[in-house]
N, C-alpha and C. Protein backbone atom coordinates (compact mmCIF):
# COMPACT_ATOMS: atom_id res chain seq x y z
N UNK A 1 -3.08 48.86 21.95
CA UNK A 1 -2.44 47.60 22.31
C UNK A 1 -3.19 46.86 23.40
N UNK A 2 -4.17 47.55 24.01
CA UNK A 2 -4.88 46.95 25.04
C UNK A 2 -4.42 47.10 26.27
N UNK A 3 -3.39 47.48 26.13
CA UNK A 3 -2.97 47.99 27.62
C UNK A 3 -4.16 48.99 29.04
N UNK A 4 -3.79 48.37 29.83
CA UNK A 4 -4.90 48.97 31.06
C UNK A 4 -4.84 50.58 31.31
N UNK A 5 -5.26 51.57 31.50
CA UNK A 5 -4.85 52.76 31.32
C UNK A 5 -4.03 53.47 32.74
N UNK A 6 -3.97 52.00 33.89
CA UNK A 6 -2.91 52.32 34.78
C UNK A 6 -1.43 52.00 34.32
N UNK A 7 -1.90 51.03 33.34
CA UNK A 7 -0.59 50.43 32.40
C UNK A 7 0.80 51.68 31.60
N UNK A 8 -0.70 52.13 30.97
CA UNK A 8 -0.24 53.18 30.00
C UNK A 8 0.28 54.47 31.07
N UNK A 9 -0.38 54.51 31.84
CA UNK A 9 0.29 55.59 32.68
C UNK A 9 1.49 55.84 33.36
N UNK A 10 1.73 54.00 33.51
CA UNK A 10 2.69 53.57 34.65
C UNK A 10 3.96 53.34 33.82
N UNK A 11 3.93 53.31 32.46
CA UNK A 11 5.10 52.88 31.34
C UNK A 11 6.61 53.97 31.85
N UNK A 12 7.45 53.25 31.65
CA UNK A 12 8.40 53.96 32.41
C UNK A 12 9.66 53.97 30.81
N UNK A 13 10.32 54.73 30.79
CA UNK A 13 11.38 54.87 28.84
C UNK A 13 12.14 53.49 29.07
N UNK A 14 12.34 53.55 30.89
CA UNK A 14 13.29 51.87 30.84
C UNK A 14 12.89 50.93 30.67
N UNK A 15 11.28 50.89 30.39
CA UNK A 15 10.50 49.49 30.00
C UNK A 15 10.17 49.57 28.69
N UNK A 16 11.20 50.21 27.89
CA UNK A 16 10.49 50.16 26.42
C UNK A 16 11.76 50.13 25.39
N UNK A 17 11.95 49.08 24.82
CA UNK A 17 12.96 48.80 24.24
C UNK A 17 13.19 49.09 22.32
N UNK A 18 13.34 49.96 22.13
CA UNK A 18 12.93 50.45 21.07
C UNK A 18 13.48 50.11 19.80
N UNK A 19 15.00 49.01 20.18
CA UNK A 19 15.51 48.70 19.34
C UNK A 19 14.84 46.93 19.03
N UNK A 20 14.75 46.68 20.43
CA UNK A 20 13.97 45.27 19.56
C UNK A 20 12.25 45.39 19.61
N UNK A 21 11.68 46.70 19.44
CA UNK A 21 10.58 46.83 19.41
C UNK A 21 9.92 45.61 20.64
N UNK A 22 9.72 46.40 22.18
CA UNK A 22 9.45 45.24 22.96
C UNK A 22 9.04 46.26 24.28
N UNK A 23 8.01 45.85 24.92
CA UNK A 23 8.38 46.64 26.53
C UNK A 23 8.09 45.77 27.86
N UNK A 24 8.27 46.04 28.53
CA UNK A 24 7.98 45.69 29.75
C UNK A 24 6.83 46.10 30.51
N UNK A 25 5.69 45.43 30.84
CA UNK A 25 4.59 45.93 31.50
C UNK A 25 5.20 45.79 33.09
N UNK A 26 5.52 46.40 34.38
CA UNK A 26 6.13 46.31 35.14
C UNK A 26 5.35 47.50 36.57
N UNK A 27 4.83 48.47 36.27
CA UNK A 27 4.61 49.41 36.85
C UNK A 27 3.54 49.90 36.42
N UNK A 28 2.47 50.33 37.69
CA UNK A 28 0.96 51.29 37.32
C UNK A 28 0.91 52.33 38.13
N UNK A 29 0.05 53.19 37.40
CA UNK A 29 -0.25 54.47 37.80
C UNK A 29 -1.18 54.67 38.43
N UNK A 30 -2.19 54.75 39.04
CA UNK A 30 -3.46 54.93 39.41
C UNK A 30 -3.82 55.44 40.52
N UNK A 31 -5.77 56.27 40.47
CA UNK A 31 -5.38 57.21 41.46
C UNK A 31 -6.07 56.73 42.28
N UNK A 32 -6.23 57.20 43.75
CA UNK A 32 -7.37 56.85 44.41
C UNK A 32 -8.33 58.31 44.70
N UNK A 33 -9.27 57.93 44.80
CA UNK A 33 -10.67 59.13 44.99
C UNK A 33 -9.95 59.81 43.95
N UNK A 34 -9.53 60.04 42.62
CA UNK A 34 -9.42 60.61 41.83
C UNK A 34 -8.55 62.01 42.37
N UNK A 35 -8.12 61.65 43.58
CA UNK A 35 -7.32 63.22 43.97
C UNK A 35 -5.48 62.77 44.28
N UNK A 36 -5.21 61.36 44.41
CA UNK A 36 -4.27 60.93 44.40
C UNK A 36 -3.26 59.79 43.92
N UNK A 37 -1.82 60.08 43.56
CA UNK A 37 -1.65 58.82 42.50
C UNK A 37 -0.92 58.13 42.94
N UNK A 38 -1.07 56.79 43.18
CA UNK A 38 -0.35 55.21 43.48
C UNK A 38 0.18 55.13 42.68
N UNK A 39 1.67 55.09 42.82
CA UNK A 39 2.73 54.12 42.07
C UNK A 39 2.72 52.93 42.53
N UNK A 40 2.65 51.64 41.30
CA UNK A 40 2.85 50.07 42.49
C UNK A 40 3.29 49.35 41.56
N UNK A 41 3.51 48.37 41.64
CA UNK A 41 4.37 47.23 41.00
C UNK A 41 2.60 46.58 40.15
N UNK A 42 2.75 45.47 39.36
CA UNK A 42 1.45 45.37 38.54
C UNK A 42 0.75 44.59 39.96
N UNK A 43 -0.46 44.11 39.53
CA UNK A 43 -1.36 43.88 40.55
C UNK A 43 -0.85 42.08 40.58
N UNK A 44 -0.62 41.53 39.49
CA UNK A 44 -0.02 40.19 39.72
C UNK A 44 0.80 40.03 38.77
N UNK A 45 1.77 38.32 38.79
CA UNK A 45 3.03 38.15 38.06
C UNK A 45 2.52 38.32 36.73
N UNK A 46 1.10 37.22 36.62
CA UNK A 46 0.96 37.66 35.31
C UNK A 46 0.56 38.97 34.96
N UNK A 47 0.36 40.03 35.69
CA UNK A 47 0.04 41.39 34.88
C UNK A 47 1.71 41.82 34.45
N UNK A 48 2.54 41.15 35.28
CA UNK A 48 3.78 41.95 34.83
C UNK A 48 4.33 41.23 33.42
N UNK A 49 4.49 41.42 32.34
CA UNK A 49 5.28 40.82 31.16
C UNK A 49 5.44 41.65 30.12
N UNK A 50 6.35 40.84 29.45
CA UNK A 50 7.22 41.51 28.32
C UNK A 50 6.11 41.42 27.14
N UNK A 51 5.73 42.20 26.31
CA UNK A 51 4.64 42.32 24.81
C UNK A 51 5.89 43.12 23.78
N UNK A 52 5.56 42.36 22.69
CA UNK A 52 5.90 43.16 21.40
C UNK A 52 5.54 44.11 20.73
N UNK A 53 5.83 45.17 20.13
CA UNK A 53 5.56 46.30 19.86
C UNK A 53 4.72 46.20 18.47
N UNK A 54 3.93 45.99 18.21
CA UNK A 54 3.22 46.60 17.15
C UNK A 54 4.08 47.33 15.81
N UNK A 55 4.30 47.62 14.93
CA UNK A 55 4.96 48.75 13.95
C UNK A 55 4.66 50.10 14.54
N UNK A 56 3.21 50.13 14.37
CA UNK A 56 2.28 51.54 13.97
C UNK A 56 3.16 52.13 15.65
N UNK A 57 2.93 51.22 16.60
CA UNK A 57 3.12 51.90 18.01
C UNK A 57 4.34 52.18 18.09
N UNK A 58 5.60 50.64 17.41
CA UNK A 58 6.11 51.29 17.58
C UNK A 58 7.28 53.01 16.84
N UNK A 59 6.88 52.94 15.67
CA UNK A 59 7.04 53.97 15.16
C UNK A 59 6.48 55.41 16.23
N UNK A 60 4.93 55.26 16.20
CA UNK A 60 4.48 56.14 17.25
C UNK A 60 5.49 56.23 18.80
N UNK A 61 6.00 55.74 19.34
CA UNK A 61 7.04 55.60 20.24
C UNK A 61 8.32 56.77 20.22
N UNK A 62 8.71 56.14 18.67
CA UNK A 62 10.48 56.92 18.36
C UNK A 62 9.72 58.14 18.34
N UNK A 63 8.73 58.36 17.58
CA UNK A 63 8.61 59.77 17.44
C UNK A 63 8.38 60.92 18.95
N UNK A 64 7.40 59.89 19.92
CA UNK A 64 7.21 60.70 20.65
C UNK A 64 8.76 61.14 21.79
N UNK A 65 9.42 59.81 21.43
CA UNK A 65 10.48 60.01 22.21
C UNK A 65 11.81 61.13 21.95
N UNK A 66 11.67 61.63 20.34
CA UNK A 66 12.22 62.57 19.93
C UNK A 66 11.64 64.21 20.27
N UNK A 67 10.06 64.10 20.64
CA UNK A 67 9.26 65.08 20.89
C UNK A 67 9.66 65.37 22.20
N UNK A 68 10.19 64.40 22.77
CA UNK A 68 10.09 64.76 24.17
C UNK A 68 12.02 65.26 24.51
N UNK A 69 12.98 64.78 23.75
CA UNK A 69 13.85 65.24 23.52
C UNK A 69 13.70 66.87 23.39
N UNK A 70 13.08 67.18 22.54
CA UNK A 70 12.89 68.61 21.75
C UNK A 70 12.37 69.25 22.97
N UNK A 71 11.42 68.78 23.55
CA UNK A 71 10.91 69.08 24.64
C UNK A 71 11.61 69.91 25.97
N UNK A 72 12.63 69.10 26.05
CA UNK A 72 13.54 69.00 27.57
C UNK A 72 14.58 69.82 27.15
N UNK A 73 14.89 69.65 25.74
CA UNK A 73 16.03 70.63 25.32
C UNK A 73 15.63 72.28 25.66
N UNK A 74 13.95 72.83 25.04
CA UNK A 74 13.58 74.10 24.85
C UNK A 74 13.38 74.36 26.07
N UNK A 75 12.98 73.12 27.04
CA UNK A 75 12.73 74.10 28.95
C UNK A 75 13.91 73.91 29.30
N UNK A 76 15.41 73.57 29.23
CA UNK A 76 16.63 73.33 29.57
C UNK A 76 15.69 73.02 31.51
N UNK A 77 16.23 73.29 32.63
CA UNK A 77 16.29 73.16 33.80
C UNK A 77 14.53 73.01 34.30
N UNK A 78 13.83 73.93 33.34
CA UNK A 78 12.33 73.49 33.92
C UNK A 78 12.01 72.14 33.65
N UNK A 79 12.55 71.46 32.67
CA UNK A 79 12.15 70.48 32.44
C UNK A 79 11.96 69.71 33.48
N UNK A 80 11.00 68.66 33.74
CA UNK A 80 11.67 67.51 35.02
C UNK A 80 11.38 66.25 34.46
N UNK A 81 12.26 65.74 34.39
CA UNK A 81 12.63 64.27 33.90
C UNK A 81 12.10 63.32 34.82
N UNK A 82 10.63 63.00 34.25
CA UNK A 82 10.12 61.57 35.27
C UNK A 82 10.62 60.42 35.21
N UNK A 83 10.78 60.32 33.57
CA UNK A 83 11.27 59.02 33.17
C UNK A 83 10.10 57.96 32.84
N UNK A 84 8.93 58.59 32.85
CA UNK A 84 7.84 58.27 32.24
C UNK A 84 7.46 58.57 30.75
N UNK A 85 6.87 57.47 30.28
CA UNK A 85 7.01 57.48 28.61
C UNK A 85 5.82 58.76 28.62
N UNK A 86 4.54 58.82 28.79
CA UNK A 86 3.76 59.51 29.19
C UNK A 86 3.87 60.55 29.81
N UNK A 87 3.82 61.79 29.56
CA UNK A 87 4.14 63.03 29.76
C UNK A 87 3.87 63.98 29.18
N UNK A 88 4.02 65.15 30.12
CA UNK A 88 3.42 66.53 29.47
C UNK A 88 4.55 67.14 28.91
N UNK A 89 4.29 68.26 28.01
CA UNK A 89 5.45 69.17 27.23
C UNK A 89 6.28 69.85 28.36
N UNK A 90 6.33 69.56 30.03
CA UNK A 90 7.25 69.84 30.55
C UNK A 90 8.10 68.74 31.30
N UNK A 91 7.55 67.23 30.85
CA UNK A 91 8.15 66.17 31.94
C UNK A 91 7.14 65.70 32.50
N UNK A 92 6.28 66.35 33.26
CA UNK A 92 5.34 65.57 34.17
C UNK A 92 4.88 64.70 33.68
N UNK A 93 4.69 63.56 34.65
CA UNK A 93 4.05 62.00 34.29
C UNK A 93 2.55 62.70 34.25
N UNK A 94 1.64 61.69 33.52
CA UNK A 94 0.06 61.75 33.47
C UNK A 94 -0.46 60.82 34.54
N UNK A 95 -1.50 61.69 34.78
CA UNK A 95 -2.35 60.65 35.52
C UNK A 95 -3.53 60.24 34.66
N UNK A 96 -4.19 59.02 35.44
CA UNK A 96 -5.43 58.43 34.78
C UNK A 96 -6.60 59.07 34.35
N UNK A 97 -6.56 60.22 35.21
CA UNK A 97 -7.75 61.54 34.94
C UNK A 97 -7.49 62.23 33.94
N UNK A 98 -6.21 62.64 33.99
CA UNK A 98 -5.43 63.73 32.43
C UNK A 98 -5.32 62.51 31.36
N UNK A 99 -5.42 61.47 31.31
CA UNK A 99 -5.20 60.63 30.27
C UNK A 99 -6.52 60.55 29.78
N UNK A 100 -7.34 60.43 30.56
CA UNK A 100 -8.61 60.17 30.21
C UNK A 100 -9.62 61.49 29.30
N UNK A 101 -9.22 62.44 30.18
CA UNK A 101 -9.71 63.93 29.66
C UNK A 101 -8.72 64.25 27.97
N UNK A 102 -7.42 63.85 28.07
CA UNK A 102 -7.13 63.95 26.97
C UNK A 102 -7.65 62.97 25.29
N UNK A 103 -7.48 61.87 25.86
CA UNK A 103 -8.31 60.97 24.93
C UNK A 103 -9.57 61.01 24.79
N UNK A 104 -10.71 61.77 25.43
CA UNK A 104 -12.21 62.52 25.10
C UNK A 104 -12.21 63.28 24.61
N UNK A 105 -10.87 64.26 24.54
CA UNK A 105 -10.81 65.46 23.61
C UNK A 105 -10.14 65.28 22.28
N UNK A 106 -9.72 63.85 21.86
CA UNK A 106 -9.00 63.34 21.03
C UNK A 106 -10.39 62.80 20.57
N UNK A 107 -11.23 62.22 20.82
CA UNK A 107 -11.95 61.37 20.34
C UNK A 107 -13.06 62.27 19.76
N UNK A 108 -13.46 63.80 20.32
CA UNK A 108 -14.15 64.51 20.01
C UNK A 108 -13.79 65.22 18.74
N UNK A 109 -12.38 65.40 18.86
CA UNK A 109 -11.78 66.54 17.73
C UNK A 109 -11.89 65.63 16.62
N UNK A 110 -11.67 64.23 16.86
CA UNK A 110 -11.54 63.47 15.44
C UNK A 110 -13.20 62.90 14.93
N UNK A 111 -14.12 63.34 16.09
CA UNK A 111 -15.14 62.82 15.74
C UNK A 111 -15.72 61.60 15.61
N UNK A 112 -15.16 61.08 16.65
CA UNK A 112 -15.20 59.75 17.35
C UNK A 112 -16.57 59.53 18.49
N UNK A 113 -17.24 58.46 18.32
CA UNK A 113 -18.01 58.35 19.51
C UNK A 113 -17.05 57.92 20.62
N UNK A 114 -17.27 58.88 22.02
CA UNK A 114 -16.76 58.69 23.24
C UNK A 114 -16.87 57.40 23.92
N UNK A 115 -15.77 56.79 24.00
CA UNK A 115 -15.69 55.45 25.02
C UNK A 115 -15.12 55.84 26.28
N UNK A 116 -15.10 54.76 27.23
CA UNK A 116 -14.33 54.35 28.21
C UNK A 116 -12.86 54.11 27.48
N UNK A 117 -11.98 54.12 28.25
CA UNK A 117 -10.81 53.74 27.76
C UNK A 117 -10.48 52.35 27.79
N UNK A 118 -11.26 51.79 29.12
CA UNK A 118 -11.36 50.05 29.31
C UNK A 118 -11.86 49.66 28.32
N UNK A 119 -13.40 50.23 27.58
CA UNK A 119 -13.70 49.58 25.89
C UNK A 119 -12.64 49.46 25.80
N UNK A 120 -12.38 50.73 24.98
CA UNK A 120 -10.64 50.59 23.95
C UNK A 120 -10.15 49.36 24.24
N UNK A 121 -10.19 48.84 25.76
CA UNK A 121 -9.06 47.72 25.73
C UNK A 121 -10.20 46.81 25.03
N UNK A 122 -11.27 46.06 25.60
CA UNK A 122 -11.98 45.48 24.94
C UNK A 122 -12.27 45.39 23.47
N UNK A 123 -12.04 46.29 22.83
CA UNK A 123 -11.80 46.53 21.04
C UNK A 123 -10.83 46.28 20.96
N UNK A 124 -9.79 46.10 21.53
CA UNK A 124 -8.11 45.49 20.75
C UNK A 124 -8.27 43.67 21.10
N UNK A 125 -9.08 43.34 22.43
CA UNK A 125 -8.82 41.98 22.33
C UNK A 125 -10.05 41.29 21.67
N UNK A 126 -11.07 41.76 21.27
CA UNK A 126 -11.81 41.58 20.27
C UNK A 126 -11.32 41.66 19.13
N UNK A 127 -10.64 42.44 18.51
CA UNK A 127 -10.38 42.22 17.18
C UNK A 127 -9.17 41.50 17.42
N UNK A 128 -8.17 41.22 18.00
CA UNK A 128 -7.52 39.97 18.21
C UNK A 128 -8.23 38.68 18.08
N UNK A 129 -9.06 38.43 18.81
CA UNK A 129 -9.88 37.35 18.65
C UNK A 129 -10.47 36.80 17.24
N UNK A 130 -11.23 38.35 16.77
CA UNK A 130 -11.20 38.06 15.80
C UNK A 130 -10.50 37.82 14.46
N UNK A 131 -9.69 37.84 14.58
CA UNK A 131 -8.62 37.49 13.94
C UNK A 131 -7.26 36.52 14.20
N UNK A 132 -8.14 35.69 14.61
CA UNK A 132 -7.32 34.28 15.18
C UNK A 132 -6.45 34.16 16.06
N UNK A 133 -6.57 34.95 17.29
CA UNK A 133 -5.05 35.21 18.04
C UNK A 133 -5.73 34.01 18.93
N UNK A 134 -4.91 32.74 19.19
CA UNK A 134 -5.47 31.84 19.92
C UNK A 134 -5.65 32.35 21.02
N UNK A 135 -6.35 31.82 22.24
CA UNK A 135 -6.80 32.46 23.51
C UNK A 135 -5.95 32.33 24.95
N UNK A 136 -5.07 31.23 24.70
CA UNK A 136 -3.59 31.67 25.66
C UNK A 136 -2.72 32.74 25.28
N UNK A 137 -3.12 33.35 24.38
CA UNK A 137 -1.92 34.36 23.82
C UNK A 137 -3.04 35.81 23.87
N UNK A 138 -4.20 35.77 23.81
CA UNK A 138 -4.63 36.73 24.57
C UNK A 138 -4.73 36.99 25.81
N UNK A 139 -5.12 36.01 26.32
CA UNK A 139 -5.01 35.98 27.91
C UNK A 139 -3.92 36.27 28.70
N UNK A 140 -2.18 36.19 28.06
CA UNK A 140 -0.96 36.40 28.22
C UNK A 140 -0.73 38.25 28.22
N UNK A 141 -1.22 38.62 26.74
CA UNK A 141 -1.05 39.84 26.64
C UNK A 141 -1.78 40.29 27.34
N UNK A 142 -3.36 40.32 27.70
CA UNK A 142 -3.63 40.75 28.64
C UNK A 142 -3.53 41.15 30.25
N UNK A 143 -2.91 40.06 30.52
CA UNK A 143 -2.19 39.72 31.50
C UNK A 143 -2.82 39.15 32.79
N UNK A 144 -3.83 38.41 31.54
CA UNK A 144 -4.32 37.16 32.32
C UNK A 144 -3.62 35.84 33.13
N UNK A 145 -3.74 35.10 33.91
CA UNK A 145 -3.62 33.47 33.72
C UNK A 145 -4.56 32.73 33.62
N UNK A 146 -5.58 33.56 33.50
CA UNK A 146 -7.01 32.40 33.12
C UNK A 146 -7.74 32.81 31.65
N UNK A 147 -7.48 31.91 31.00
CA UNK A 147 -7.79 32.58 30.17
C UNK A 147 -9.71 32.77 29.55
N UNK A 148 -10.23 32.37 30.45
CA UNK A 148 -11.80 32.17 30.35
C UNK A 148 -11.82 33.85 30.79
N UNK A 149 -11.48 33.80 32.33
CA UNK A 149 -11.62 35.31 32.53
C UNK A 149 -11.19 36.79 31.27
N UNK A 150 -10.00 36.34 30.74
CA UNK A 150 -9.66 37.18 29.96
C UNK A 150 -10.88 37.17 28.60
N UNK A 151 -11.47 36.20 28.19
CA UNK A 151 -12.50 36.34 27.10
C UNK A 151 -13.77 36.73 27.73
N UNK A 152 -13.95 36.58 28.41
CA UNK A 152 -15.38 37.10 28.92
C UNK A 152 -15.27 38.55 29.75
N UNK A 153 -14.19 38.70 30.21
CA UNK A 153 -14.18 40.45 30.20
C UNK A 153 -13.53 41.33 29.11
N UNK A 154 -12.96 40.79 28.00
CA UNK A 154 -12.27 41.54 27.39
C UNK A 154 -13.00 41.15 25.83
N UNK A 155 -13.46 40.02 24.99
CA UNK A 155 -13.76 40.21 24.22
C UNK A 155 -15.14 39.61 24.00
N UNK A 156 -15.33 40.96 23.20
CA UNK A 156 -17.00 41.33 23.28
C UNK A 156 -17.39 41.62 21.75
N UNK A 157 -17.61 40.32 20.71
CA UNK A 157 -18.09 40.92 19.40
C UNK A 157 -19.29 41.52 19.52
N UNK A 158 -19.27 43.00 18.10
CA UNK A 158 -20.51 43.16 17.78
C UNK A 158 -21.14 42.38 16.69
N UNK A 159 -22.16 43.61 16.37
CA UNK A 159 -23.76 42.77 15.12
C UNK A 159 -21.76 42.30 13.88
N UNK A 160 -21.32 43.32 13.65
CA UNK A 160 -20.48 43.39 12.39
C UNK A 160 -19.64 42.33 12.73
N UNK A 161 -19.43 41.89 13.85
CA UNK A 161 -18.07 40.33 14.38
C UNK A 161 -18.71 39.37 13.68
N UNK A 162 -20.12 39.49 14.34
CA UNK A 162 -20.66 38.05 13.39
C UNK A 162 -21.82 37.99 12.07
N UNK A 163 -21.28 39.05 11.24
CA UNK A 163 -21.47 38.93 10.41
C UNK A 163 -21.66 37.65 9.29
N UNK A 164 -19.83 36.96 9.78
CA UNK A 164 -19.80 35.76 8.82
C UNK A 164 -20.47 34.89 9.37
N UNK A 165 -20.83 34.57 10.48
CA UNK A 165 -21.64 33.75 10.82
C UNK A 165 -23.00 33.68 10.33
N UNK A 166 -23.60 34.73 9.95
CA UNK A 166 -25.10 35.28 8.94
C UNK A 166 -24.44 34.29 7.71
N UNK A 167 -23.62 35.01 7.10
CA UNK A 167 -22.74 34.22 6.07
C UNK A 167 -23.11 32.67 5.88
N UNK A 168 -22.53 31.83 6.90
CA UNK A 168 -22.55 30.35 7.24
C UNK A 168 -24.26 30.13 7.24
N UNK A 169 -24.60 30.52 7.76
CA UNK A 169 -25.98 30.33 7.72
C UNK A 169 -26.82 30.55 6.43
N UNK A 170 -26.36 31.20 6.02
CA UNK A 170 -26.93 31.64 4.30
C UNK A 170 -27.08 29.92 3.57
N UNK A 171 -25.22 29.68 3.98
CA UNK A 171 -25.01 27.99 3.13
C UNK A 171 -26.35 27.03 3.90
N UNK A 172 -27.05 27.41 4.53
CA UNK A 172 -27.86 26.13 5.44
C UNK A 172 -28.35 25.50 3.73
N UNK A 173 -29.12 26.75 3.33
CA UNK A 173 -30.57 26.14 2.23
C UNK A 173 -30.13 26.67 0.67
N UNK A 174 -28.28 26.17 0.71
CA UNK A 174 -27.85 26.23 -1.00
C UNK A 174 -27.64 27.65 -1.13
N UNK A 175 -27.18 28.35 -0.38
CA UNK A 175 -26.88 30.02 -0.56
C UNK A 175 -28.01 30.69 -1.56
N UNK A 176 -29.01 31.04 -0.41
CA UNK A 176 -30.40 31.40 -0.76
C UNK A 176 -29.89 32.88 -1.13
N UNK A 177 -30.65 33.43 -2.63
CA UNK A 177 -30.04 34.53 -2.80
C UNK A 177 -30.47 35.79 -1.82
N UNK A 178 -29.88 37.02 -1.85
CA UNK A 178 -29.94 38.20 -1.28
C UNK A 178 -31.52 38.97 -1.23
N UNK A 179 -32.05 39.07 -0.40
CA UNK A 179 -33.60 39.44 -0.22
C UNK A 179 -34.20 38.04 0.01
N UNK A 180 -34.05 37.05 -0.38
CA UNK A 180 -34.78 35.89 -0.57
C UNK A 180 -34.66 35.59 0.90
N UNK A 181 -35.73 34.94 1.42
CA UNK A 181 -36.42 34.47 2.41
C UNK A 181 -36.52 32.63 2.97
């Protein structure tokens, strides 16, 4: 969804509305010197807003939220209820380091080339882009208010984005056939 990975950390079950598929970006996680974790409110108004849920996510959501049910039920009292959507099989919230180490080992097992997780964000508002999401409405979800800033740090086509543009260019000289020069 593009969410920042202090975002994703900071997601709280009360910012996620599952019946009108919707959440609240409101709260981040993040550490400093990688040995400690800041809870804080978002960094500005516009980082704080309401986004719509996707299907895929939010399906992915109910489920994890039933996992985590199952979860709290089998540790009865060990459990500890953060109240963070993000969590380990005993409660504990994640941090940006365990999020990160987990999604490298996700990306390895599936045989994925290893990114940053900030790419990741950059690949969701790229293919937004590419796919016509006008650029106040990326810049929104992002949780921009400028929206120049939000395209020039966040979307980044590759050789395959502009493909059709090779395309357009083909039409210059009567759609010169394939090999032809």
């Amino acid at each position: 969804m593009g969410l920042r990975p202090a975002e994703v950390c900071g997601l709280r079950w009360e910012d996620v509305d599952l019946e009108n598929a919707t959440i609240v970006i409101a709260n981040t996680r993040t550490m400093m010197g990688n040995r400690y974790v800041v809870e804080k409110d978002t960094n500005s108004l516009a980082g704080e807003r309401d986004l719509p849920l996707p299907a895929l996510v939010l399906g992915a959501l109910k489920a994890f939220r039933a996992l985590q049910a199952e979860e709290r039920l089998a540790l009865g009292e060990a459990y500890t209820v953060s109240g963070y959507v993000l969590v380990h099989e005993a409660g504990d919230a994640f941090t940006i380091k365990q999020l990160r180490r987990r999604a490298y080992r996700l990306m390895e097992l599936l045989g994925l080339r290893r990114v940053r997780l900030y790419d990741a964000r950059s690949s969701c508002f790229t293919f937004l882009a590419n796919n016509g999401v006008p650029d106040h409405i990326l810049a929104r979800w992002a949780g921009h208010t400028n929206v120049k800033t939000a395209k020039r740090w966040y979307v980044k086509p590759d050789v395959e984005d502009l493909r059709g543009a090779a395309t357009t260019w083909d039409g210059l000289h009567g759609g010169a056939a394939e090999g032809q020069e």
